[in-house]
Every structure is written in C-alpha cells, then in structure tokens.
PDB file of N, CA and C in Angstrom:
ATOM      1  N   UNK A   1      -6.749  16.797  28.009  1.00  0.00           N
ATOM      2  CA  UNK A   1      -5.663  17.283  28.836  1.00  0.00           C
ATOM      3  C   UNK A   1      -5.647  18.816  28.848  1.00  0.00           C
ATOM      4  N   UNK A   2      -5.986  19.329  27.504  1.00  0.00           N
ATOM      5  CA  UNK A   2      -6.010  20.822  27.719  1.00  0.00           C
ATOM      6  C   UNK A   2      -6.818  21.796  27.995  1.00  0.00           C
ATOM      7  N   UNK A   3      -7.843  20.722  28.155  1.00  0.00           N
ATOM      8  CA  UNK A   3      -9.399  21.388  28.967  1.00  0.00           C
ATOM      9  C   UNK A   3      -8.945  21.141  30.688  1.00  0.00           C
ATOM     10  N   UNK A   4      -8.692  20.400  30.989  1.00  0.00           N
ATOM     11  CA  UNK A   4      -8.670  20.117  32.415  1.00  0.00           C
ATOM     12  C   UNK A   4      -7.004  20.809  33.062  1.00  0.00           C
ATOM     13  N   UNK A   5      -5.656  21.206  32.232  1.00  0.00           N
ATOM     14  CA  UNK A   5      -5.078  22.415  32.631  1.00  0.00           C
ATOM     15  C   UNK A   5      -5.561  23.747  32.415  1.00  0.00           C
ATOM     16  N   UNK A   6      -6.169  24.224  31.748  1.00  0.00           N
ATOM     17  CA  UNK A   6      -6.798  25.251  31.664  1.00  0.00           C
ATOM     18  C   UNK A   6      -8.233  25.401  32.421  1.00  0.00           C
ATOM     19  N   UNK A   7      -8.999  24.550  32.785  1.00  0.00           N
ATOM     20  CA  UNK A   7     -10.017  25.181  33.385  1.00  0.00           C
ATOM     21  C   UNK A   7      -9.781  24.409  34.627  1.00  0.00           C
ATOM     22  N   UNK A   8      -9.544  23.394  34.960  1.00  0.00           N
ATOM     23  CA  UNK A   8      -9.432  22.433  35.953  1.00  0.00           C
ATOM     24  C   UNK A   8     -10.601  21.498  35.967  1.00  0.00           C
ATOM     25  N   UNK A   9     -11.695  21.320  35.675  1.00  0.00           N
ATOM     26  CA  UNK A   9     -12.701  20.470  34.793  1.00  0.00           C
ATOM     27  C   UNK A   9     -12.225  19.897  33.442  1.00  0.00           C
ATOM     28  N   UNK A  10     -13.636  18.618  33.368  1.00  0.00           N
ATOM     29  CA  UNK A  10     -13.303  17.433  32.057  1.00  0.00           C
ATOM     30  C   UNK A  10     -14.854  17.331  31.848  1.00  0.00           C
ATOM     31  N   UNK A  11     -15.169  18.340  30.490  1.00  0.00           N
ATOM     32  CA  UNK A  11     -16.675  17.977  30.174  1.00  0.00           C
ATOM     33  C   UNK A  11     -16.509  17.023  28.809  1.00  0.00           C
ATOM     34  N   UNK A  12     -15.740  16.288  29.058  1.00  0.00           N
ATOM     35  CA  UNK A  12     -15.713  14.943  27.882  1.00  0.00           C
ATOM     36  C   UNK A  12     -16.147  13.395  28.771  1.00  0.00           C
ATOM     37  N   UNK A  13     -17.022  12.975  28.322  1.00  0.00           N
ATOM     38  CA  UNK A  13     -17.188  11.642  28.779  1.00  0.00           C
ATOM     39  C   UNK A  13     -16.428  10.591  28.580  1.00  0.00           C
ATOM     40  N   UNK A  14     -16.196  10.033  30.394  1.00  0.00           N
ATOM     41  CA  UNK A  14     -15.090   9.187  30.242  1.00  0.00           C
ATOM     42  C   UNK A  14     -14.333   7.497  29.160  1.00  0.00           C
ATOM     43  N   UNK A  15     -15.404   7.850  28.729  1.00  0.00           N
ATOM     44  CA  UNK A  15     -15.348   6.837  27.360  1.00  0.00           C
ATOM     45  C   UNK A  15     -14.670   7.131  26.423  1.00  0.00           C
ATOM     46  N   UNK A  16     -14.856   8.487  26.365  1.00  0.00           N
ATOM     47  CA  UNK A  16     -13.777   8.634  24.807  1.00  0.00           C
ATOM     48  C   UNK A  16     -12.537   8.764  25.329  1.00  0.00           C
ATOM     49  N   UNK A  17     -12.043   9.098  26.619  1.00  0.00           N
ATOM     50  CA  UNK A  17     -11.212   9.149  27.111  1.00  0.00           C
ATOM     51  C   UNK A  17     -10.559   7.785  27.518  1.00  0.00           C
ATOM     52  N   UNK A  18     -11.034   6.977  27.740  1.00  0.00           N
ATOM     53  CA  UNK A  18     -10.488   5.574  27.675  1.00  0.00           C
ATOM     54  C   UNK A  18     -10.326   5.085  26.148  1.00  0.00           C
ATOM     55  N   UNK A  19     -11.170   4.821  25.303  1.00  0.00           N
ATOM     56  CA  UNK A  19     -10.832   5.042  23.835  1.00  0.00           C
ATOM     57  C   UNK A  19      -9.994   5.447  23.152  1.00  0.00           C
ATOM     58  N   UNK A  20      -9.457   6.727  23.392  1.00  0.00           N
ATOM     59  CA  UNK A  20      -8.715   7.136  23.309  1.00  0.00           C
ATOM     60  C   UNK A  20      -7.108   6.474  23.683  1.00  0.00           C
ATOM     61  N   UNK A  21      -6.970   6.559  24.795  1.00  0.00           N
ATOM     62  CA  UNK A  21      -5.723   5.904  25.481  1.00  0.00           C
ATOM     63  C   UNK A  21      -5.716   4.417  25.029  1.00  0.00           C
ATOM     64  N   UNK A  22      -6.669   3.827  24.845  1.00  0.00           N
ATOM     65  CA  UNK A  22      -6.431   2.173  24.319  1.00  0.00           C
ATOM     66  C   UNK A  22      -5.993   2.325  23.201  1.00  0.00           C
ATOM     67  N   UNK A  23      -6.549   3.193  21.973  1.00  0.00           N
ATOM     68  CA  UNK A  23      -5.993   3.163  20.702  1.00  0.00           C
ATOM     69  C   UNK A  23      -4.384   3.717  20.910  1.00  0.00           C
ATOM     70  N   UNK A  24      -4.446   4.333  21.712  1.00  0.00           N
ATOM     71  CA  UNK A  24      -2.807   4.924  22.045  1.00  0.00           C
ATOM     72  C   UNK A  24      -1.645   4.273  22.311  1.00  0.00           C
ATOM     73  N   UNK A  25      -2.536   3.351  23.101  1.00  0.00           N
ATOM     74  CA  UNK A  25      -1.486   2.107  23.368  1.00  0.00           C
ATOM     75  C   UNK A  25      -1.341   1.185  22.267  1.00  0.00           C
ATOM     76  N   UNK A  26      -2.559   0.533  21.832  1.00  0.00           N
ATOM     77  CA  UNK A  26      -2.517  -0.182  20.767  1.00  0.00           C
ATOM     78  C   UNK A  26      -1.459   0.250  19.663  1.00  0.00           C
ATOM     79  N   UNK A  27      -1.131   1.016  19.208  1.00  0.00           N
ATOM     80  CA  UNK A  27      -0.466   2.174  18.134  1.00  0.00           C
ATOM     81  C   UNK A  27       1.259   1.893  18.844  1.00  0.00           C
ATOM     82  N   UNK A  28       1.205   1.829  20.071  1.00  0.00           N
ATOM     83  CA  UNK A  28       2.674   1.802  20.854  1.00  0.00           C
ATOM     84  C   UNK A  28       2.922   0.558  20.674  1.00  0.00           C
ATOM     85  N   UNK A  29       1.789  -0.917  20.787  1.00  0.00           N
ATOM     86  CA  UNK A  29       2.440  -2.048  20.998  1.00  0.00           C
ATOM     87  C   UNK A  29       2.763  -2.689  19.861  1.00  0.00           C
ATOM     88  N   UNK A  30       2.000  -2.070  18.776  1.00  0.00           N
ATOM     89  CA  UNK A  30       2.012  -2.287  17.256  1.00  0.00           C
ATOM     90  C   UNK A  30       3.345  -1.749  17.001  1.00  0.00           C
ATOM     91  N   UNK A  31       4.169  -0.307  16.889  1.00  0.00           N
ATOM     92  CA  UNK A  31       5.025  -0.048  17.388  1.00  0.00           C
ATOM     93  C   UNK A  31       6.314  -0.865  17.041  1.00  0.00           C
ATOM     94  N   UNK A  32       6.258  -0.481  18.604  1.00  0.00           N
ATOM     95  CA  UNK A  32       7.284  -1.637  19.068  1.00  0.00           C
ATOM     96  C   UNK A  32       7.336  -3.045  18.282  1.00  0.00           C
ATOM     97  N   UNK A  33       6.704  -3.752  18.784  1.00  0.00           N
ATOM     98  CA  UNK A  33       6.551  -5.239  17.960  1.00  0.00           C
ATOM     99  C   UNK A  33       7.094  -5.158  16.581  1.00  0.00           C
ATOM    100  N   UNK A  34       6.422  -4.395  15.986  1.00  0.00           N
ATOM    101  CA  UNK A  34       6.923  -3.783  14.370  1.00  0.00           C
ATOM    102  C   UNK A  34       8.638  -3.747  14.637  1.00  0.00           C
ATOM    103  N   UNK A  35       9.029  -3.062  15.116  1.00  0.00           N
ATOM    104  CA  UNK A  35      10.584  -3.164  15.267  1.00  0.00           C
ATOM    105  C   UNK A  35      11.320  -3.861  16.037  1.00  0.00           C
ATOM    106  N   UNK A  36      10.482  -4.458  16.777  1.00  0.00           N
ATOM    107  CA  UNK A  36      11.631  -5.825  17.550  1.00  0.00           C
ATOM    108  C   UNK A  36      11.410  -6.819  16.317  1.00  0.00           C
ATOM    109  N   UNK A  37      10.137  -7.154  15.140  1.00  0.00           N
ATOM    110  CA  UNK A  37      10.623  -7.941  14.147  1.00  0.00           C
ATOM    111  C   UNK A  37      11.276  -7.649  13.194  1.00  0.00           C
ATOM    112  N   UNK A  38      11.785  -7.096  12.964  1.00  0.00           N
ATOM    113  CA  UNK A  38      12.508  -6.257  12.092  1.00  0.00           C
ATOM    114  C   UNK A  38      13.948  -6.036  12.016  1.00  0.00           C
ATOM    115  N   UNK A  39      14.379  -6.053  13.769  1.00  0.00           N
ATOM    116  CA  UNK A  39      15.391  -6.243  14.174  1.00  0.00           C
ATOM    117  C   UNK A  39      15.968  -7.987  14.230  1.00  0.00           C
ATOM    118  N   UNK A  40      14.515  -8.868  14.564  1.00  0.00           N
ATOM    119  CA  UNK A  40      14.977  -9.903  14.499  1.00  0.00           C
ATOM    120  C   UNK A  40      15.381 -10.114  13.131  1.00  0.00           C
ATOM    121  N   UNK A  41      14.909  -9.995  12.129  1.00  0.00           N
ATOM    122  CA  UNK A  41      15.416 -10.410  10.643  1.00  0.00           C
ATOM    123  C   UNK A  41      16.562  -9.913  10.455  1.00  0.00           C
ATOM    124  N   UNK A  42      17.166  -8.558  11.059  1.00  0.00           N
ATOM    125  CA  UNK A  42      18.320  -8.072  10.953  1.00  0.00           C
ATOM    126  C   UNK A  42      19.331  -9.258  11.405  1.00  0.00           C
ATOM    127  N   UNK A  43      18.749  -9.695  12.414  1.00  0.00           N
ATOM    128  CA  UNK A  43      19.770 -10.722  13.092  1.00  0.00           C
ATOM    129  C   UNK A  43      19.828 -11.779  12.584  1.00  0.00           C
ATOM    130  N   UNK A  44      18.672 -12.409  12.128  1.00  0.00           N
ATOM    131  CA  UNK A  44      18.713 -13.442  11.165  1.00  0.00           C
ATOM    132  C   UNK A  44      19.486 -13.291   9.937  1.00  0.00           C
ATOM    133  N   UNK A  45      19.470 -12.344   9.365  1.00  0.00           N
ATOM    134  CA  UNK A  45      20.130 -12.460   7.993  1.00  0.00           C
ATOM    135  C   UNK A  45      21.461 -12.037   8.535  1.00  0.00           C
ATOM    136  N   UNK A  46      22.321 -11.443   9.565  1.00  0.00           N
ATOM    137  CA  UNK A  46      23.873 -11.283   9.700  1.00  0.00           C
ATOM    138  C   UNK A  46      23.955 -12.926  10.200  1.00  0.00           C
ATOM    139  N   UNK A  47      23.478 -13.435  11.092  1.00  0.00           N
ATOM    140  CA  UNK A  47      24.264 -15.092  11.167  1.00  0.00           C
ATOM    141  C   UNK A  47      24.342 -15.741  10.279  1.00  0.00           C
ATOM    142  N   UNK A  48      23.017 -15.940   9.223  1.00  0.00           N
ATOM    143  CA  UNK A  48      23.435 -16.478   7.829  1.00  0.00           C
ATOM    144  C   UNK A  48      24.457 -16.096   7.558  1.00  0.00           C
ATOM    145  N   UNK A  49      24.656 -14.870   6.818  1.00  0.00           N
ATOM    146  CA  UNK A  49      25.989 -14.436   6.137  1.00  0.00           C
ATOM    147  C   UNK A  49      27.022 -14.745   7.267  1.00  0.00           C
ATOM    148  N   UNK A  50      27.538 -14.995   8.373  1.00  0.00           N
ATOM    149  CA  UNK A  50      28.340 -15.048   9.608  1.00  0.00           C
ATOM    150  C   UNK A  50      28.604 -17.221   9.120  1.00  0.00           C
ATOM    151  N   UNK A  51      27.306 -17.668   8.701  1.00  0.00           N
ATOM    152  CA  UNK A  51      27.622 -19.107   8.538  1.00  0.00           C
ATOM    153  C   UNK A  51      28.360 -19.063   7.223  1.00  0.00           C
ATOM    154  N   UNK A  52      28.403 -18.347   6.094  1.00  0.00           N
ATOM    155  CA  UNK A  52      28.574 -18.898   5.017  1.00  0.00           C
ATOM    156  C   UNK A  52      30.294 -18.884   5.298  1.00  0.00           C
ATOM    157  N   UNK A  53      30.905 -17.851   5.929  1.00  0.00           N
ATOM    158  CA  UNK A  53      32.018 -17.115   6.450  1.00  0.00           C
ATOM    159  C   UNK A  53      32.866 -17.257   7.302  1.00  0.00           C
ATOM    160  N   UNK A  54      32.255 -18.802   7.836  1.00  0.00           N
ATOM    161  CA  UNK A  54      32.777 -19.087   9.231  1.00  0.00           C
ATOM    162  C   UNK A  54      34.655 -19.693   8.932  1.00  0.00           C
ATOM    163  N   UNK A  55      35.184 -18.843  10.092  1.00  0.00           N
ATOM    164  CA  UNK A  55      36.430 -19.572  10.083  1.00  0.00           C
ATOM    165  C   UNK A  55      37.131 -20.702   9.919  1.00  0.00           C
ATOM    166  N   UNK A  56      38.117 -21.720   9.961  1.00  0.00           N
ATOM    167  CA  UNK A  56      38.497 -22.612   9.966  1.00  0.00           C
ATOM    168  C   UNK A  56      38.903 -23.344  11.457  1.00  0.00           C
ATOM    169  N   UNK A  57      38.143 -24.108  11.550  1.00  0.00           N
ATOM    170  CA  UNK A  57      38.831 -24.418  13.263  1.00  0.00           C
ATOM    171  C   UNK A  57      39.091 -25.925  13.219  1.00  0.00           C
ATOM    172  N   UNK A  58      39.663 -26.679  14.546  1.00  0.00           N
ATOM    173  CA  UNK A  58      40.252 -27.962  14.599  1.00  0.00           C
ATOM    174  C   UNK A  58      39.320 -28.965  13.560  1.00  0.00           C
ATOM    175  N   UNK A  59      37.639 -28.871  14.441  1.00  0.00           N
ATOM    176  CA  UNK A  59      36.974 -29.949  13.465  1.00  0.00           C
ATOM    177  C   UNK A  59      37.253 -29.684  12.094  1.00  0.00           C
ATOM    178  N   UNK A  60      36.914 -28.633  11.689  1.00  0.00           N
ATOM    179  CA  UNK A  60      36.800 -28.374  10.495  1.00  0.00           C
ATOM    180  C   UNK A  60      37.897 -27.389   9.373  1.00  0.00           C
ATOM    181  N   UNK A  61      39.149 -28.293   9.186  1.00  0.00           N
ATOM    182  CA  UNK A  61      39.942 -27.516   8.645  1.00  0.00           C
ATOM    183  C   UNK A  61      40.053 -26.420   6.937  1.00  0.00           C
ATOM    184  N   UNK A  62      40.797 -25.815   7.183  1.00  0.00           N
ATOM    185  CA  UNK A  62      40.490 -25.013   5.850  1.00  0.00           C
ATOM    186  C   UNK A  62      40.881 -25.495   4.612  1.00  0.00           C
ATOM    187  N   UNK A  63      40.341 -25.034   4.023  1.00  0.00           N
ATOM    188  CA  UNK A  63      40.477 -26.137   2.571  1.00  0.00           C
ATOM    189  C   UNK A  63      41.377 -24.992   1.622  1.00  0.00           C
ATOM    190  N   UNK A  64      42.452 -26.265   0.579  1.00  0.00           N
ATOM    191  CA  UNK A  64      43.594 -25.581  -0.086  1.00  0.00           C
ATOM    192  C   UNK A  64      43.516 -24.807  -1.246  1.00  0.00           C
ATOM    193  N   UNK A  65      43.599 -24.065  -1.518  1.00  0.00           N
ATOM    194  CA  UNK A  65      43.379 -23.829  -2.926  1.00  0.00           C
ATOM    195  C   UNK A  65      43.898 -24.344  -4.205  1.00  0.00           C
ATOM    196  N   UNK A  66      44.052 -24.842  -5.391  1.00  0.00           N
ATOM    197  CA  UNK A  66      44.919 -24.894  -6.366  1.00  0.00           C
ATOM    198  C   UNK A  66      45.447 -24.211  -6.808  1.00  0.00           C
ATOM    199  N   UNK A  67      46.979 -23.558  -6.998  1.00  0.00           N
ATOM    200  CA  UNK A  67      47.310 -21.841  -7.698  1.00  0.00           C
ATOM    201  C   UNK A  67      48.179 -22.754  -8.365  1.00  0.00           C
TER     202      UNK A  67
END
C-alpha cells in the first residue's frame, strides 16, 4: 500500500499480496468467532444461574419456609 501511494506502481508480486490479505482475513474470522464463543458461554452460564433463581409462578408455587 505504501509503495503504490507513494510512487503509484506495485513491484511486489501479486501472490504475496493475495497471501497476505487471506492470512488477514483468516486472523479476522478467527477473531470474531473467538468472541461470538465466548459470548455464547457468557449466555450460557447467566440462564443457568437465571434457572437456579427462577421465580415462583401458578404451576409452580413457592415453597414455605420453617421459622
């Protein structure tokens, strides 16, 4: 990129230049992916804790304590 703004020519062969950009991407989709699973476990482990916690509703009424 900074051969071809500065001179307006590309004496690099277009191979490394595709090489280049694939590993670039590769690195982005790795990335990403990396943190959309990551986020999923986030989500997984708040509904667990969200089940252990769950309110009392018609089916399932709340239970009494002994004091």
């Amino acid at each position: 990129m900074v051969q071809y703004v500065t001179t307006g020519e590309v004496y690099m062969h277009w191979s490394r230049a595709m090489l280049s950009s694939l590993l670039v991407v590769g690195a982005v989709i790795l990335g990403v992916t990396s943190f959309l699973m990551h986020m999923l476990e986030l989500i997984a482990a708040q509904r667990d804790s969200l089940r252990t916690m769950r309110p009392p509703d018609r089916m399932r009424p709340a239970r009494r304590t002994a004091s």
